[in-house]
C-alpha atoms as a PDB file:
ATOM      1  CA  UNK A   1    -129.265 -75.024  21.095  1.00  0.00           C
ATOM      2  CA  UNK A   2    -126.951 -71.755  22.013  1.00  0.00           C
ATOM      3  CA  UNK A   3    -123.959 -70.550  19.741  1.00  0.00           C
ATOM      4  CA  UNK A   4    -121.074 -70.683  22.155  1.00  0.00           C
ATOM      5  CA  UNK A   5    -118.598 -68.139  20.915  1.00  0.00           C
ATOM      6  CA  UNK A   6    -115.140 -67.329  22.918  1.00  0.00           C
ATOM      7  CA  UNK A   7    -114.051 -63.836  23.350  1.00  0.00           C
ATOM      8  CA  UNK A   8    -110.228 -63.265  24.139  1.00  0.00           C
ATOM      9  CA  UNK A   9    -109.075 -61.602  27.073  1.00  0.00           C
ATOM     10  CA  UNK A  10    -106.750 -59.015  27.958  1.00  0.00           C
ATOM     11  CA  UNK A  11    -105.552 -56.752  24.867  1.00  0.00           C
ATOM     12  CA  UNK A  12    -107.842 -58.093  22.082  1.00  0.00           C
ATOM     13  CA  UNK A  13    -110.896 -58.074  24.331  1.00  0.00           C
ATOM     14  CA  UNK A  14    -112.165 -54.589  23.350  1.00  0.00           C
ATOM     15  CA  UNK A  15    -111.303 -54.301  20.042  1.00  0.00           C
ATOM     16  CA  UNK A  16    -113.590 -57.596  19.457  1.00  0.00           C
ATOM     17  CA  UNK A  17    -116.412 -56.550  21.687  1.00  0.00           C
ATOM     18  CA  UNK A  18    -116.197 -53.619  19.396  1.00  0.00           C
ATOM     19  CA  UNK A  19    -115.799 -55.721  16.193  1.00  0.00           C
ATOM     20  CA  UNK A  20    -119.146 -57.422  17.353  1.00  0.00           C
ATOM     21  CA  UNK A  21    -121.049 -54.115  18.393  1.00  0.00           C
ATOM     22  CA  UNK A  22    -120.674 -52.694  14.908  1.00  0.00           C
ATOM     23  CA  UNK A  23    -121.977 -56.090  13.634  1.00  0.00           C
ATOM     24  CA  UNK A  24    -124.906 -55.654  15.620  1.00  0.00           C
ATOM     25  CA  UNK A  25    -124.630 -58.005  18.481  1.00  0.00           C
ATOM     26  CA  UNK A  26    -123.945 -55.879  21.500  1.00  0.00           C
ATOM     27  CA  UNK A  27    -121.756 -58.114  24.606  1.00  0.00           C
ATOM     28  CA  UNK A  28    -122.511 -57.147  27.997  1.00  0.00           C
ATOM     29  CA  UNK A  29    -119.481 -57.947  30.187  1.00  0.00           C
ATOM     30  CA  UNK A  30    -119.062 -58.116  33.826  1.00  0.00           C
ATOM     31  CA  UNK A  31    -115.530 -57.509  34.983  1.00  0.00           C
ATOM     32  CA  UNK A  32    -115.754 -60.480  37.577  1.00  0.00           C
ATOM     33  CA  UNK A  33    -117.429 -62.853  35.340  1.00  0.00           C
ATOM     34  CA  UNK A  34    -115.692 -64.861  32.633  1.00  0.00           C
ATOM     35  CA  UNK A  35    -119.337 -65.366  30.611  1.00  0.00           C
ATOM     36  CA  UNK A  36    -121.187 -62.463  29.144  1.00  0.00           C
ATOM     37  CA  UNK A  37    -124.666 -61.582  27.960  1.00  0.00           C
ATOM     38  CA  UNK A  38    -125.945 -60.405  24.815  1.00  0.00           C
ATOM     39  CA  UNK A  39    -128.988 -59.230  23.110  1.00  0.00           C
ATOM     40  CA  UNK A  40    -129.579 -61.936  21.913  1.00  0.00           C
ATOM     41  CA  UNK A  41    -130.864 -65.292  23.828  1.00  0.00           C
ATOM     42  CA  UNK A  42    -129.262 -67.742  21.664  1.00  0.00           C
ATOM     43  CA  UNK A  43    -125.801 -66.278  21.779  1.00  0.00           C
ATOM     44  CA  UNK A  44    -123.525 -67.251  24.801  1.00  0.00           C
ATOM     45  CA  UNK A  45    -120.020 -65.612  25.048  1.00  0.00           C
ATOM     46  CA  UNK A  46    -116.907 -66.744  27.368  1.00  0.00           C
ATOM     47  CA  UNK A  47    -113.909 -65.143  27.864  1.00  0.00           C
ATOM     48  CA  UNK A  48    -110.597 -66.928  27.283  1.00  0.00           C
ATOM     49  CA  UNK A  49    -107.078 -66.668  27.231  1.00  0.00           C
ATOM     50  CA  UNK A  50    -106.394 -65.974  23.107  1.00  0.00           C
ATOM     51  CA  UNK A  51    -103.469 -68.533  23.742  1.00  0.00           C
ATOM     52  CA  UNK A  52    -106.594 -71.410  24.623  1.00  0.00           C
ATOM     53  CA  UNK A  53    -109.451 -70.247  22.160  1.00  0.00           C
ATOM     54  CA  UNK A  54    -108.222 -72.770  19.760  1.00  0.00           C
ATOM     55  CA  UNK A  55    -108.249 -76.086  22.503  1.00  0.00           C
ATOM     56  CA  UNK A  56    -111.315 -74.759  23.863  1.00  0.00           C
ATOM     57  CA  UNK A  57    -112.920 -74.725  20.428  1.00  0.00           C
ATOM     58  CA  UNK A  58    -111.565 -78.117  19.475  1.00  0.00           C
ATOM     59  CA  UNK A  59    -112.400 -79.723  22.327  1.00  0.00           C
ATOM     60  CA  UNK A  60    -116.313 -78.656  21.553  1.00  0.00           C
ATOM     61  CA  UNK A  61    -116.481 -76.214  24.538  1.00  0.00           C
ATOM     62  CA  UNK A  62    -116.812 -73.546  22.326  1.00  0.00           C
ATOM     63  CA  UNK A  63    -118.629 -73.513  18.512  1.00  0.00           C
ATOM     64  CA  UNK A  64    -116.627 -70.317  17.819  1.00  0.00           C
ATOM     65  CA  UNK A  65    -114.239 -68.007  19.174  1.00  0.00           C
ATOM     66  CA  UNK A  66    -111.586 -66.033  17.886  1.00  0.00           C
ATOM     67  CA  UNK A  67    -107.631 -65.673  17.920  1.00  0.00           C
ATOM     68  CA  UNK A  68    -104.371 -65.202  16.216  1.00  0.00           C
ATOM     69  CA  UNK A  69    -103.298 -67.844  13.886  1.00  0.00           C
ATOM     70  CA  UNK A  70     -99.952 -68.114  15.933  1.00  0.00           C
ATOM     71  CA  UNK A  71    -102.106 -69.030  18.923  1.00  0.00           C
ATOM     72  CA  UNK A  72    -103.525 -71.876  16.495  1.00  0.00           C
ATOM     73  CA  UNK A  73    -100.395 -73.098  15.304  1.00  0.00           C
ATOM     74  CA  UNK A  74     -98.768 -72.975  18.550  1.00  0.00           C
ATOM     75  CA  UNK A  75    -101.763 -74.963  20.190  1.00  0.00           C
ATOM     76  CA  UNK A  76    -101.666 -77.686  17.252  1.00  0.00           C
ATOM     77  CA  UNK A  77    -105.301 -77.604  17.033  1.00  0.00           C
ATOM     78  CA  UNK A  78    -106.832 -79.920  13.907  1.00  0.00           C
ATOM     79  CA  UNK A  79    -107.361 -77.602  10.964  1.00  0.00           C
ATOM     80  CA  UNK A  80    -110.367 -80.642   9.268  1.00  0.00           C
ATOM     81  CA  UNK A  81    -111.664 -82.941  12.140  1.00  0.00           C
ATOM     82  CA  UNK A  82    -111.249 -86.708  10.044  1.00  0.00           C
ATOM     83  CA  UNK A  83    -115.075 -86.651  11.121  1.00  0.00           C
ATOM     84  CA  UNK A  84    -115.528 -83.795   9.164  1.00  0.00           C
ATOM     85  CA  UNK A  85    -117.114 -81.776  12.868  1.00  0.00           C
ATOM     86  CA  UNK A  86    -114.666 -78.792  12.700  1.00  0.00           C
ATOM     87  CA  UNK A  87    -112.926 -76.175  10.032  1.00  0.00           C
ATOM     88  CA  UNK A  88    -110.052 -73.552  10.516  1.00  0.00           C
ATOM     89  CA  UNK A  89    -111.763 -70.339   8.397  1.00  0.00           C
ATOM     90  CA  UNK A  90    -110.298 -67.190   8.728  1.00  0.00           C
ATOM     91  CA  UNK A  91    -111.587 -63.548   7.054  1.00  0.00           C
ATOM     92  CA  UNK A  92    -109.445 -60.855   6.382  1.00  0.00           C
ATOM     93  CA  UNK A  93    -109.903 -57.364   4.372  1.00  0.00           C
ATOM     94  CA  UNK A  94    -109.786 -57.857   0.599  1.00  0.00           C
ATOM     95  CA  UNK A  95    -108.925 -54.857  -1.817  1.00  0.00           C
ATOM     96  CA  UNK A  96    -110.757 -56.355  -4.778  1.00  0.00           C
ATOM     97  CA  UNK A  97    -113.467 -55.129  -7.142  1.00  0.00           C
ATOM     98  CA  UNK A  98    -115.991 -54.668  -4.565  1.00  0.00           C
ATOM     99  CA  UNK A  99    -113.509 -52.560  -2.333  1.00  0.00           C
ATOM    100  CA  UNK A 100    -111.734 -52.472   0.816  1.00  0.00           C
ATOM    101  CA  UNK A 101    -113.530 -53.809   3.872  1.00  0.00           C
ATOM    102  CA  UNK A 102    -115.077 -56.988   2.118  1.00  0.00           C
ATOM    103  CA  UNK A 103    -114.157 -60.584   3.278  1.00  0.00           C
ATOM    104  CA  UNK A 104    -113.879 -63.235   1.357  1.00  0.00           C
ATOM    105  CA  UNK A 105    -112.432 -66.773   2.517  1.00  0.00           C
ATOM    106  CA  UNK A 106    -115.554 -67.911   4.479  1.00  0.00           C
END
């Protein structure tokens, strides 16, 4: 089973294909494609609209993807599936005893 993870298009695009590359996982992107490869055989990425990744990732097209939280709200997505399949998590930089740059919230 592949991890299906949606990469925004237009102004975010690069800064999260860079956001990935210095997490390791290089995304290999073909400007007339909307799906991209990576290292890594068990990682597919699409490219959506930011303003869909939530729908698309509701909807189980997508196991991941990422987006503002406007876009979320705006969409109406379901923060906690009743069924208990999906969850709204969201990382940010912390400025706590272990320093700047950690996450926490995950």
């Amino acid at each position: 089973m592949k991890l299906r993870i949606g990469i925004p298009k237009g102004s975010l695009q690069e800064a999260t294909l860079q956001l990935f590359a210095r997490a390791g996982l290089r995304i290999y992107t073909n400007a007339r494609s909307y799906f991209a490869s990576t290292g890594d055989p068990e990682i597919e990425c699409m490219f959506i609209r930011a303003q869909e990744m939530a729908r698309y990732v509701e909807d189980g097209i997508l196991d991941a993807g990422l987006t503002g939280r406007d876009w979320v709200e705006e969409s109406e997505a379901t923060r906690g599936d009743p069924r208990g399949r999906s969850h709204l998590r969201q990382a940010k930089p912390w400025q706590g005893a272990l320093g700047a740059g950690r996450t926490r919230g995950l």
